[in-house]
C-alpha atoms as a PDB file:
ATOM      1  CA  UNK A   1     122.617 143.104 103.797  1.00  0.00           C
ATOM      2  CA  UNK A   2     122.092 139.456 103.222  1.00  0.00           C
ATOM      3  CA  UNK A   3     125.311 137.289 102.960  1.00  0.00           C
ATOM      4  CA  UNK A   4     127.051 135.517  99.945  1.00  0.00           C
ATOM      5  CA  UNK A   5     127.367 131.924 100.045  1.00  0.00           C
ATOM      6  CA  UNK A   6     129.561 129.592  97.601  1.00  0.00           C
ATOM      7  CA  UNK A   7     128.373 126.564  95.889  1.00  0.00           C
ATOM      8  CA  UNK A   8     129.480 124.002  94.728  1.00  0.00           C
ATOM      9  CA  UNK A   9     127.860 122.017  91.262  1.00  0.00           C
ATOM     10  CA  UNK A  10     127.904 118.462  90.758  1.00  0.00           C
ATOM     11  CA  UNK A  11     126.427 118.179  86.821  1.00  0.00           C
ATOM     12  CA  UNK A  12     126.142 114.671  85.735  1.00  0.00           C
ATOM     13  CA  UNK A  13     124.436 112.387  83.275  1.00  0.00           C
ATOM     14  CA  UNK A  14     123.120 108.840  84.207  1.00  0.00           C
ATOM     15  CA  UNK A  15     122.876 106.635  81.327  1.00  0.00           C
ATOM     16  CA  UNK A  16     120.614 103.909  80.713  1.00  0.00           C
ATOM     17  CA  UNK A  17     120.478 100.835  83.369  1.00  0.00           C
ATOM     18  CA  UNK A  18     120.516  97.486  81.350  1.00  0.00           C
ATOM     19  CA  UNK A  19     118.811  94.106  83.298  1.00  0.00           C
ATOM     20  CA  UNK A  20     118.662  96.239  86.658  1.00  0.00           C
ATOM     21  CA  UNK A  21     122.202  97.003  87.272  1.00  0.00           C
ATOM     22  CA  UNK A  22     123.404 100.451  88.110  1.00  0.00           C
ATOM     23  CA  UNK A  23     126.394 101.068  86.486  1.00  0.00           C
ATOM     24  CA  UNK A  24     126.362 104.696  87.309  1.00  0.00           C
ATOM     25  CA  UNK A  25     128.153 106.919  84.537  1.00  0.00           C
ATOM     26  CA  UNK A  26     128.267 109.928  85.873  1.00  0.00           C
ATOM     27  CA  UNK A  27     129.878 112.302  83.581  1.00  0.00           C
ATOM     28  CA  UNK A  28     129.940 115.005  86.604  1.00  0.00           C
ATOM     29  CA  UNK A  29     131.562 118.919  85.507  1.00  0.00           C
ATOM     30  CA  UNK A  30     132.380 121.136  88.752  1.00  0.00           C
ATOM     31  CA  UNK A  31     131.477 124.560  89.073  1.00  0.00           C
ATOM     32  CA  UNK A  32     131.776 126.985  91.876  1.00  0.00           C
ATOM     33  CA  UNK A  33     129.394 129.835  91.919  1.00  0.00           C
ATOM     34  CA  UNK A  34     129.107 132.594  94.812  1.00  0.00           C
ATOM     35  CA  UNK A  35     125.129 133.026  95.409  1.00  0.00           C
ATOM     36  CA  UNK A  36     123.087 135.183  97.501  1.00  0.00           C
ATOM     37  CA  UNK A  37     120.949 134.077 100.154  1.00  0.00           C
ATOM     38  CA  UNK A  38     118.478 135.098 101.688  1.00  0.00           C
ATOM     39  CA  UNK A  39     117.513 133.682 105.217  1.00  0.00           C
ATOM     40  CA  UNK A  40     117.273 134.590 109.110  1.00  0.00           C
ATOM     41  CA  UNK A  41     120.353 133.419 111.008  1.00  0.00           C
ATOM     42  CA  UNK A  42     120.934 130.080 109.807  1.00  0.00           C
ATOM     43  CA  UNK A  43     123.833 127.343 111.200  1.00  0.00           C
ATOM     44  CA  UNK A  44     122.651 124.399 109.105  1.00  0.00           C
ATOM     45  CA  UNK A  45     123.924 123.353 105.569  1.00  0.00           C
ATOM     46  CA  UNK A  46     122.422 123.175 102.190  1.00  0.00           C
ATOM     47  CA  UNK A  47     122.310 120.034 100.099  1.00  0.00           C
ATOM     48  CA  UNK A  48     119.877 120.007  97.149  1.00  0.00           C
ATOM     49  CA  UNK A  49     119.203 117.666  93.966  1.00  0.00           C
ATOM     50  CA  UNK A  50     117.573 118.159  91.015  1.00  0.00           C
ATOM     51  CA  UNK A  51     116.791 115.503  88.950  1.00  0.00           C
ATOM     52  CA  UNK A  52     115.973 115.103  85.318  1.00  0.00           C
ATOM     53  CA  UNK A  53     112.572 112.481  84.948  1.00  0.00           C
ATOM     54  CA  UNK A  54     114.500 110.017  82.645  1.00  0.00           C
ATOM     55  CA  UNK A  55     117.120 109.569  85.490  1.00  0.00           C
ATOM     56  CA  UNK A  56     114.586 109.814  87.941  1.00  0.00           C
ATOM     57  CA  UNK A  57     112.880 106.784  86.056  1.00  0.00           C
ATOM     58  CA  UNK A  58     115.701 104.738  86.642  1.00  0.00           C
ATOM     59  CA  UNK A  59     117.124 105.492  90.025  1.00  0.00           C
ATOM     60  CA  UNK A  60     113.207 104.269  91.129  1.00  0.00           C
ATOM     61  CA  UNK A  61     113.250 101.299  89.346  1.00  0.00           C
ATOM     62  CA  UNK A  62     116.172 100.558  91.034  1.00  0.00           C
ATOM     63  CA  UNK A  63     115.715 101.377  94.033  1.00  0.00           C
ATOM     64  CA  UNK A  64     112.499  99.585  93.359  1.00  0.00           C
ATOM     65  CA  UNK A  65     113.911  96.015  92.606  1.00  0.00           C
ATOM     66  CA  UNK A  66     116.397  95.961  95.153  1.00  0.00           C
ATOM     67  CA  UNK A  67     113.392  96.461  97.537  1.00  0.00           C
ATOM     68  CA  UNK A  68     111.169  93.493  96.336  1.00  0.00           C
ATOM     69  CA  UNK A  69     114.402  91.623  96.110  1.00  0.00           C
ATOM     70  CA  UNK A  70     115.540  91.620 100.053  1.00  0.00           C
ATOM     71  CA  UNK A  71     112.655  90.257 102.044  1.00  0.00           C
ATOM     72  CA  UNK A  72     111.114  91.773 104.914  1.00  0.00           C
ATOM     73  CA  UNK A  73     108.820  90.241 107.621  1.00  0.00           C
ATOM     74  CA  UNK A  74     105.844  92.273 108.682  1.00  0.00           C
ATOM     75  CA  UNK A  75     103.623  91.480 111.783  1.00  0.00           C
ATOM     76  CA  UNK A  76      99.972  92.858 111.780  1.00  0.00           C
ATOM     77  CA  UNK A  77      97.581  92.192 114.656  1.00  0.00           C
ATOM     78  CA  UNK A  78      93.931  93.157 113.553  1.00  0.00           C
ATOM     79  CA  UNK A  79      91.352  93.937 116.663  1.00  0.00           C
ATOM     80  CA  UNK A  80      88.213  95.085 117.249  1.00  0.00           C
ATOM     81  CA  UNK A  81      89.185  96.668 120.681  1.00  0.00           C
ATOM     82  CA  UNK A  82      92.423  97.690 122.140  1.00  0.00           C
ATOM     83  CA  UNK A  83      91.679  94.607 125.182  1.00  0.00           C
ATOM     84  CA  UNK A  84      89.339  91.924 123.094  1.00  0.00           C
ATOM     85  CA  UNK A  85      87.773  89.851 125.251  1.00  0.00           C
ATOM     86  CA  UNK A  86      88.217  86.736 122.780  1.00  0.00           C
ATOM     87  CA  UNK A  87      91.509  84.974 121.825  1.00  0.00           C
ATOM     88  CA  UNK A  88      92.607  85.518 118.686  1.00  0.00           C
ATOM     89  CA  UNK A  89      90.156  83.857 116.030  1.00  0.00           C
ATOM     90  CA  UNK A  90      93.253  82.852 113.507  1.00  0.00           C
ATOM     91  CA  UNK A  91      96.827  83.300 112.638  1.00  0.00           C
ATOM     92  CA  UNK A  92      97.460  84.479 109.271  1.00  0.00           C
ATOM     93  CA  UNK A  93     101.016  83.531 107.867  1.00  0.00           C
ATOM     94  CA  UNK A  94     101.649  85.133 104.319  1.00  0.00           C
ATOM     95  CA  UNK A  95     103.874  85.067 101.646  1.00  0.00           C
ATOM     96  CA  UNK A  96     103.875  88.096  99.082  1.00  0.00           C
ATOM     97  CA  UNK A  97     105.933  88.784  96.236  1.00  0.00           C
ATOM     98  CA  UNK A  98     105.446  91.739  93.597  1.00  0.00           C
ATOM     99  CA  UNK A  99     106.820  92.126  90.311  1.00  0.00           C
ATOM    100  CA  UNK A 100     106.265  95.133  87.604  1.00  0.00           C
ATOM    101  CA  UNK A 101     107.548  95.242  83.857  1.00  0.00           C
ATOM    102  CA  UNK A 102     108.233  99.061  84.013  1.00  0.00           C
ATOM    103  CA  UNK A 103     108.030 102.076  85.977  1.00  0.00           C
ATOM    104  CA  UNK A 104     108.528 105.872  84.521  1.00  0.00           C
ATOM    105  CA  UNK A 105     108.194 109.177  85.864  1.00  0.00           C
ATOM    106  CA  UNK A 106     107.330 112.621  84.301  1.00  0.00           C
ATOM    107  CA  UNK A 107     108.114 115.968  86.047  1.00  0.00           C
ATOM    108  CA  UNK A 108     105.093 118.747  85.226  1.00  0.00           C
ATOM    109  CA  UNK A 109     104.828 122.353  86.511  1.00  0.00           C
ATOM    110  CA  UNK A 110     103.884 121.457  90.204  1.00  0.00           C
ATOM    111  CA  UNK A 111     103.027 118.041  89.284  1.00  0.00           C
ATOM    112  CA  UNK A 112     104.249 114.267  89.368  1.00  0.00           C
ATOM    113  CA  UNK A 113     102.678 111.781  87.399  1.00  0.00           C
ATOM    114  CA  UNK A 114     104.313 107.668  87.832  1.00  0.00           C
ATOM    115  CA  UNK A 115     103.301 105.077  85.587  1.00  0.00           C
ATOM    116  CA  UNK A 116     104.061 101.215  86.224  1.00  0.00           C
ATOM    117  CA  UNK A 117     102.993  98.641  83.842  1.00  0.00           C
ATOM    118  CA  UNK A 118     102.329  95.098  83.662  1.00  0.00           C
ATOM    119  CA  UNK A 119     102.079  94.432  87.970  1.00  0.00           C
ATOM    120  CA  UNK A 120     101.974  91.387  89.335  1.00  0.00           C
ATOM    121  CA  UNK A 121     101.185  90.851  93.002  1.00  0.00           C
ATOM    122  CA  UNK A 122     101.303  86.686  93.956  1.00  0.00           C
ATOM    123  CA  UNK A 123     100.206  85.752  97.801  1.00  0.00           C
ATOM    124  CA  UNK A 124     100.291  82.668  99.572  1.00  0.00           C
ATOM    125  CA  UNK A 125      98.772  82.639 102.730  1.00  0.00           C
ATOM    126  CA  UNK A 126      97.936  79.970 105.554  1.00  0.00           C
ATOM    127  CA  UNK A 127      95.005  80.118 108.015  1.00  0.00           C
ATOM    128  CA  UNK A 128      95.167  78.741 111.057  1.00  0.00           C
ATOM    129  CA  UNK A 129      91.427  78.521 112.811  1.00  0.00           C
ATOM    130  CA  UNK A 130      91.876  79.223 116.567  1.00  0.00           C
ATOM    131  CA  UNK A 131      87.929  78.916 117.015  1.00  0.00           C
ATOM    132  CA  UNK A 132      87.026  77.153 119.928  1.00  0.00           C
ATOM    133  CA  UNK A 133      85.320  74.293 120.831  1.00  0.00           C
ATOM    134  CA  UNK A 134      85.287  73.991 116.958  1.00  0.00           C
ATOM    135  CA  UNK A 135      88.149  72.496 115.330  1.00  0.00           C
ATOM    136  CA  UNK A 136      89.655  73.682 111.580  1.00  0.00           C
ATOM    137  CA  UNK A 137      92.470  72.372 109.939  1.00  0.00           C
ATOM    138  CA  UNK A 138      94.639  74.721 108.290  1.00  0.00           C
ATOM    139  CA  UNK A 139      93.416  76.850 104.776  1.00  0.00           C
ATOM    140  CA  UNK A 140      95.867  77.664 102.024  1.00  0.00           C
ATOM    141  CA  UNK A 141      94.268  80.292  99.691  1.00  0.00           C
ATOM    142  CA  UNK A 142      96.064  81.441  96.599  1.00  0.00           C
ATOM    143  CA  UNK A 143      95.451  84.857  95.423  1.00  0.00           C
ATOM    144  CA  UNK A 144      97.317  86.796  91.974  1.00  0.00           C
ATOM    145  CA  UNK A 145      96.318  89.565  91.209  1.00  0.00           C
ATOM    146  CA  UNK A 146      97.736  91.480  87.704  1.00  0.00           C
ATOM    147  CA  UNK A 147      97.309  95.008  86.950  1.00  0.00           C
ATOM    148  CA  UNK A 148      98.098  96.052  82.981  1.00  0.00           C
ATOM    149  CA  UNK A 149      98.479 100.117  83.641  1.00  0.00           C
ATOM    150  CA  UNK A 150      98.782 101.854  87.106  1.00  0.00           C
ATOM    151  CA  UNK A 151      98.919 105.547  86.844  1.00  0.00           C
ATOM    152  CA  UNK A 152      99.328 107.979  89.841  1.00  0.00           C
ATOM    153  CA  UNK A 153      99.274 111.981  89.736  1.00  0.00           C
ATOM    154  CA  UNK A 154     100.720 114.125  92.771  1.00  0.00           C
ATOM    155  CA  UNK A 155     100.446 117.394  92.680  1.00  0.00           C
ATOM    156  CA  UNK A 156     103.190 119.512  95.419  1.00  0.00           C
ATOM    157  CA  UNK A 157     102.266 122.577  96.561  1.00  0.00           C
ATOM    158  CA  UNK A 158     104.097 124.606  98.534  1.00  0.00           C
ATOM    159  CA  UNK A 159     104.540 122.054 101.890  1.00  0.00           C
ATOM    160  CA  UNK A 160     101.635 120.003 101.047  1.00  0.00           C
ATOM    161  CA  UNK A 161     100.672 117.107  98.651  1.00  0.00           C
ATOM    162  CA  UNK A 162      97.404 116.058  96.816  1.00  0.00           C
ATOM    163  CA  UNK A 163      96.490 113.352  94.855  1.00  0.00           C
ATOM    164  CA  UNK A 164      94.918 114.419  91.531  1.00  0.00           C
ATOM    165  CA  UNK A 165      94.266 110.982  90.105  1.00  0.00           C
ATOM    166  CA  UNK A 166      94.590 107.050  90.376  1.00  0.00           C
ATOM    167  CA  UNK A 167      94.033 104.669  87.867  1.00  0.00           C
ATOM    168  CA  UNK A 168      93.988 101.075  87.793  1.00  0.00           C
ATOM    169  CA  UNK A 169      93.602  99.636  84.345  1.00  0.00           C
ATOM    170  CA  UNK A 170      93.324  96.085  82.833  1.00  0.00           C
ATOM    171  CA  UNK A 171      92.970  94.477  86.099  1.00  0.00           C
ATOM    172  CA  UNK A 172      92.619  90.725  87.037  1.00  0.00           C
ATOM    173  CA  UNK A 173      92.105  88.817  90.230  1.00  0.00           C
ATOM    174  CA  UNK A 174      91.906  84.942  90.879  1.00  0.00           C
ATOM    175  CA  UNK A 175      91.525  83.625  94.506  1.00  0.00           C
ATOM    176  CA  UNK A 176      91.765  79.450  95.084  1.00  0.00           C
ATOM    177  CA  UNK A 177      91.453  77.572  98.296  1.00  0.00           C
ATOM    178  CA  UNK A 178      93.161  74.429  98.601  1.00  0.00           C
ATOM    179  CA  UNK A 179      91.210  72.142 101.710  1.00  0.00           C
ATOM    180  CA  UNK A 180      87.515  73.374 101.535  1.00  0.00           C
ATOM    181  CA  UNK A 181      85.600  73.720  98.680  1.00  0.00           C
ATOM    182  CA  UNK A 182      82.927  76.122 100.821  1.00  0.00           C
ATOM    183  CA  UNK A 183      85.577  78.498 101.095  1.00  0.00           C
ATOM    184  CA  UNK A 184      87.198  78.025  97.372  1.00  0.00           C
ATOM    185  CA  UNK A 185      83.260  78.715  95.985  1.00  0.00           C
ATOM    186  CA  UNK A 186      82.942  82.148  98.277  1.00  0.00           C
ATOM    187  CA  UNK A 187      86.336  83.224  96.345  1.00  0.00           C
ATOM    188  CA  UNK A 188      85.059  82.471  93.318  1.00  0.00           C
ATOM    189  CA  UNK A 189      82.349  84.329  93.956  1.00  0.00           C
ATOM    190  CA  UNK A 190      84.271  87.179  95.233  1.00  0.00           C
ATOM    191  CA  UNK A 191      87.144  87.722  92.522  1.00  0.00           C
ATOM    192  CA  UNK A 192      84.367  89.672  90.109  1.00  0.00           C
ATOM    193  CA  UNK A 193      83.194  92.359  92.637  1.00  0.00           C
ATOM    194  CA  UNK A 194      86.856  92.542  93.833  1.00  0.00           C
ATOM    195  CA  UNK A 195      88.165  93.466  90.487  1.00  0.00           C
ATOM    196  CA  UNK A 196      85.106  96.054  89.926  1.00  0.00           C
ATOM    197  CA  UNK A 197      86.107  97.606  93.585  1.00  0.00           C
ATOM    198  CA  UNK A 198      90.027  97.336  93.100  1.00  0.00           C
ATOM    199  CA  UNK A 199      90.695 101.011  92.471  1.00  0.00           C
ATOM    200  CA  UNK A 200      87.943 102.332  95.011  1.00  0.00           C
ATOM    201  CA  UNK A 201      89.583 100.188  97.584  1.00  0.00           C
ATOM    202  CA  UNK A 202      93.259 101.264  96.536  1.00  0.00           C
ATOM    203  CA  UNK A 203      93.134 104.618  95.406  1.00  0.00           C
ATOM    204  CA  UNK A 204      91.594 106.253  98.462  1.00  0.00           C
ATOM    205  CA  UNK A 205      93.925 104.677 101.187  1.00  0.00           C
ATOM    206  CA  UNK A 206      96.902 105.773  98.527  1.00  0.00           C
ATOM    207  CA  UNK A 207      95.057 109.285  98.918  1.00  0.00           C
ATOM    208  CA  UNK A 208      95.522 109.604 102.772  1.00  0.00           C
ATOM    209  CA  UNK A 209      98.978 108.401 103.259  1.00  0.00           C
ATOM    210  CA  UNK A 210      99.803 111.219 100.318  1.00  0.00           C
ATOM    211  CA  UNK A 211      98.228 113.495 102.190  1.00  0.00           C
ATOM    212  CA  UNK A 212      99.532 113.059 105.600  1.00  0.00           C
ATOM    213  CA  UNK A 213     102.999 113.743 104.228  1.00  0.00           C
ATOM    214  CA  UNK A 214     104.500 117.075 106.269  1.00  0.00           C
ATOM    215  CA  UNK A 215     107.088 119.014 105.397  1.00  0.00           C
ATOM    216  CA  UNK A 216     109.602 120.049 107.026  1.00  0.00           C
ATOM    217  CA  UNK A 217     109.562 117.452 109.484  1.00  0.00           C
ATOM    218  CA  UNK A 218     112.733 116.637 111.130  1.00  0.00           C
ATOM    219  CA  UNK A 219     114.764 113.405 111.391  1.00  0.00           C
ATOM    220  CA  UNK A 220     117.594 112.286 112.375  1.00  0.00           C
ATOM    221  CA  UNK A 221     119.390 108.900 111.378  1.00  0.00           C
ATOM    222  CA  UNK A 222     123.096 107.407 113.519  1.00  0.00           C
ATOM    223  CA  UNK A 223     126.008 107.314 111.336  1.00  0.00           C
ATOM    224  CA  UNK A 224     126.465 104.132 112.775  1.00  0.00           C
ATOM    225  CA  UNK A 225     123.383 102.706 110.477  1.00  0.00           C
ATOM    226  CA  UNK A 226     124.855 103.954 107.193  1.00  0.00           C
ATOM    227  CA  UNK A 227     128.080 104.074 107.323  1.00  0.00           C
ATOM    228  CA  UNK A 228     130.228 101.111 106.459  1.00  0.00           C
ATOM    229  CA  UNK A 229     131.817  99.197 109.572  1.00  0.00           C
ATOM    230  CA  UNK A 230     135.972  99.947 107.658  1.00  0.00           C
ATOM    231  CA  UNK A 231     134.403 103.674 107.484  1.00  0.00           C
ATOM    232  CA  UNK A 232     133.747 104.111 110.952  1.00  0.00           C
ATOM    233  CA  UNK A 233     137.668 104.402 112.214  1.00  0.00           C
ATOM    234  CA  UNK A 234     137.821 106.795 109.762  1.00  0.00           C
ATOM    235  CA  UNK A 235     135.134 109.409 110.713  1.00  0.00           C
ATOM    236  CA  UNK A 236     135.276 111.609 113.681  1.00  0.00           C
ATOM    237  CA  UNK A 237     131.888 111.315 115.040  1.00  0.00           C
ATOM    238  CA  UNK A 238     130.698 107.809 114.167  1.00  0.00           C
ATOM    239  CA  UNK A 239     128.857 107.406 117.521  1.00  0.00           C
ATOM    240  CA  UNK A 240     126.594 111.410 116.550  1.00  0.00           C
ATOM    241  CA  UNK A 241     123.430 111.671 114.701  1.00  0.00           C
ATOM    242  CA  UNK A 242     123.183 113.424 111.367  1.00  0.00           C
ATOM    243  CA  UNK A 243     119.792 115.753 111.248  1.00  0.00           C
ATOM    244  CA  UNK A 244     118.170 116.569 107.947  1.00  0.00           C
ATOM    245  CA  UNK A 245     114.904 117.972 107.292  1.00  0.00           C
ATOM    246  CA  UNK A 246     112.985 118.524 103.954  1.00  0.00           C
ATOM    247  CA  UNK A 247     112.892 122.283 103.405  1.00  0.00           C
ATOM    248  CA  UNK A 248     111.115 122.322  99.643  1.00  0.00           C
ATOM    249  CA  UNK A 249     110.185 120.915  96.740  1.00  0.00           C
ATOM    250  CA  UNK A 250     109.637 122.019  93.319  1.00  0.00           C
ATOM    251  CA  UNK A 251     108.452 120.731  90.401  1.00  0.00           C
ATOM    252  CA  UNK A 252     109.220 121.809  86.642  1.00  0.00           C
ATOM    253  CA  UNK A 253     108.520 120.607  83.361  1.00  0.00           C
ATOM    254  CA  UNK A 254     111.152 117.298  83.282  1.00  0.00           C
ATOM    255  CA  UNK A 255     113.287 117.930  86.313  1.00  0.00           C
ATOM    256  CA  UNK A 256     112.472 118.738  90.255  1.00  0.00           C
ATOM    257  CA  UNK A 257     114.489 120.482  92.852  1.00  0.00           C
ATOM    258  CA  UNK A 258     115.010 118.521  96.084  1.00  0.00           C
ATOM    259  CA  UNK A 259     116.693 120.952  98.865  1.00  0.00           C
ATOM    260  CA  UNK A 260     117.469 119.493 102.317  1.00  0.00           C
ATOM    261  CA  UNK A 261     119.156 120.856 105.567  1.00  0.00           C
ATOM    262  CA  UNK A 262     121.124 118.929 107.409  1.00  0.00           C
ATOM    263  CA  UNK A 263     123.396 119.194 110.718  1.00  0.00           C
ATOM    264  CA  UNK A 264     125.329 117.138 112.703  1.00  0.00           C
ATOM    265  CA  UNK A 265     125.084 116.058 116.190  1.00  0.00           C
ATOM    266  CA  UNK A 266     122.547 118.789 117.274  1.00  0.00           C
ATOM    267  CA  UNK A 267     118.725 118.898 116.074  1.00  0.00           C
ATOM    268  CA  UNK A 268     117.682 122.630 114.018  1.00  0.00           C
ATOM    269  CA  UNK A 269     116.222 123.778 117.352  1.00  0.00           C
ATOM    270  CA  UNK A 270     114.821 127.316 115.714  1.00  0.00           C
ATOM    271  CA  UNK A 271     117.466 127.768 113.165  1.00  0.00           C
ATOM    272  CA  UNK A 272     115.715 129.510 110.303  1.00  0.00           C
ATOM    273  CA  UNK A 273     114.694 127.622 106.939  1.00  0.00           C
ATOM    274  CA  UNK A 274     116.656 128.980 104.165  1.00  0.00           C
ATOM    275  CA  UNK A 275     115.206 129.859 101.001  1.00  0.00           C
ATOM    276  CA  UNK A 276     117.497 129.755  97.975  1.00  0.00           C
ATOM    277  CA  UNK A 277     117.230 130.004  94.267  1.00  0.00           C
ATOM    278  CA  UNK A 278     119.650 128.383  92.576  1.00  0.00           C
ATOM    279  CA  UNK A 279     119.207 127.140  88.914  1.00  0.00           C
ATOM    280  CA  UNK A 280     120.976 126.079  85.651  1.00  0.00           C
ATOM    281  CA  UNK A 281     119.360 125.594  81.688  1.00  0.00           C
ATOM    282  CA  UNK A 282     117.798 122.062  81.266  1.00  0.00           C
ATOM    283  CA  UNK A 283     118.406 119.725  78.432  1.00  0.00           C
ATOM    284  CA  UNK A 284     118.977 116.439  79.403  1.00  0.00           C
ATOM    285  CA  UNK A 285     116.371 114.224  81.259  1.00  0.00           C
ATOM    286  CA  UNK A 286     118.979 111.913  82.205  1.00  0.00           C
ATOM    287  CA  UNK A 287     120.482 114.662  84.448  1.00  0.00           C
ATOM    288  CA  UNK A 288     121.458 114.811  88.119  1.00  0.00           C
ATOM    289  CA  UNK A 289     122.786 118.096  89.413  1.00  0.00           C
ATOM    290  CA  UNK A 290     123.683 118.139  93.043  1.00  0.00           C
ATOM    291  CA  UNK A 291     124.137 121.304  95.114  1.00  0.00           C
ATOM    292  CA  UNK A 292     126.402 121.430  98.061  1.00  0.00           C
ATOM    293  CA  UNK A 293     127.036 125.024  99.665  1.00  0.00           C
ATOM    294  CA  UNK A 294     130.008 125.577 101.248  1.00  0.00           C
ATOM    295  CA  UNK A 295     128.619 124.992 104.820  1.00  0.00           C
ATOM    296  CA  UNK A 296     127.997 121.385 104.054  1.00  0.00           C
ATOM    297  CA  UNK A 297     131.138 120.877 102.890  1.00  0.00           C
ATOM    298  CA  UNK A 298     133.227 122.083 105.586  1.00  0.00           C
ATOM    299  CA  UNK A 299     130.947 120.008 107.870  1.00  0.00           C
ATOM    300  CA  UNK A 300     131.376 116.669 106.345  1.00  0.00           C
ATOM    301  CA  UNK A 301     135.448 117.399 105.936  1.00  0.00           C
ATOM    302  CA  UNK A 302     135.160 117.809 109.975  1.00  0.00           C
ATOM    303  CA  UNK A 303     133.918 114.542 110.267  1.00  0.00           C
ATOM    304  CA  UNK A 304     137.043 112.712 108.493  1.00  0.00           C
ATOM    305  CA  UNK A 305     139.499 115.178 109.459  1.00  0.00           C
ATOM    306  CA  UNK A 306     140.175 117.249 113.221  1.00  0.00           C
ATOM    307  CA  UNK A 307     140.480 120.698 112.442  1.00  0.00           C
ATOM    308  CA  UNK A 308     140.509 120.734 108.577  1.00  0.00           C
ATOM    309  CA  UNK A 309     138.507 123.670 107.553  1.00  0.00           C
ATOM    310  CA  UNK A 310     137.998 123.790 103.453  1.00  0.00           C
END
């Protein structure tokens, strides 16, 4: 006979954001419920999320602005062969920044649709010519580039994900040169047939990297990396790894269900994937309901406290 299992509910509300802030009201109710599961012999724990599309919304914009707001430098090296023969031809230093006026998401029966309006995408970049015996000075070429409407469908099924649709609406593209006029007249030329060819170069390369995306695939992260340096005397096992792995997704008409395994210090090895089926009435988009079973519970309390079972 399969086991019981207790969960624990976490039922909140997340109002609105104003100007990019999160001040998180969580108005959270607590219920413990004893479900049945049913799985092969299984040590990890449970922790799943479902999320309401208004609160999903706003935890991406978020999320979203605090990424374009914290700079990151990227290094790309471009070759025609592993070993080129040649030096490199030029050096390519560039300067990015994006900015969007809104971003929403709506939950469908197996299928995600995100919207972002109004994106902005402003690069500087200098070009250093490492052509020899001929000499260059350095190019500066400006490029913006404004999109009024992007609009992306995803469609999950069962482990894997498609793209149904991309759409790039209402676009614009300039492109200036600053020394050489020869090279400002070639991106004047060039702007037209680049906004024409935006989505077809966009879409498809948004396509692949969808559909490479496996589940379950399993990862690990330290606790070192996200817990807080005055946190660390605190826990038990700051120096062990915590493993989680993506065990399914489902999609319903305003909300998805995110469940997770995780396990500390040891990887899954060929502990079995659970499959569980727990649920609740949905009326709120602005809702976040967070499952914990009792497994995961006990397991984080170990990490605070020696021999403190719940």
């Amino acid at each position: 006979m399969p086991p019981w299992r207790w969960w624990w509910c976490l039922d909140g509300v997340l109002h609105g954001m104003q100007h990019y802030q999160l001040p998180v009201h969580f108005i959270f109710s607590v219920q413990l419920l004893l479900h049945l599961q049913y799985y092969s012999f299984i040590s990890a724990s449970d922790v799943s999320l479902d999320i309401g599309s208004g609160a999903a919304s706003q935890l991406i914009r978020e999320a979203t602005h605090q990424l374009l707001n914290s700079p990151r430098p990227l290094y790309l090296s471009f070759r025609t062969h592993q070993k080129p023969l040649l030096l490199p031809l030029a050096y390519i230093k560039t300067y990015n920044r994006i900015s969007y006026s809104n971003v929403t998401v709506k939950f469908y029966p197996d299928t995600i649709r995100l919207k972002a309006s109004s994106v902005r995408i402003n690069s500087k970049s200098n070009i250093t010519p490492n052509i020899w015996p001929v000499s260059f000075g350095d190019e500066t070429i400006d490029l913006a580039v404004y999109v009024g409407d992007v609009e992306l469908a995803v469609r999950i099924e069962e482990q894997n994900a498609r793209m149904l649709s991309c759409s790039l609406r209402d676009t614009i593209v300039n492109a200036t040169s600053t020394n050489y006029w020869m090279v400002d007249t070639l991106l004047y030329m060039a702007r037209n047939p680049i906004r024409s060819h935006l989505q077809q170069l966009i879409c498809p390369s948004i396509s692949s990297y969808i559909s490479k995306i496996e589940s379950p695939v399993i990862m690990n992260v330290s606790l070192n990396d996200i817990l807080p340096v005055h946190i660390r005397d605190v826990i038990n096992t700051a120096d062990s790894s915590l493993f989680y792995r993506l065990t399914s997704i489902t999609v319903e008409e305003k909300h998805i269900l995110i469940v997770t395994q995780i396990k500390w210090k040891r990887p899954f090895e060929n502990d079995g994937v659970a499959y569980t089926n727990v649920s609740v009435k949905w009326n709120n988009e602005n809702r976040i309901i967070i499952w914990i079973d009792d497994t995961a519970l006990n397991d984080f309390l170990d990490q605070v406290l020696s021999n403190f079972n719940f």
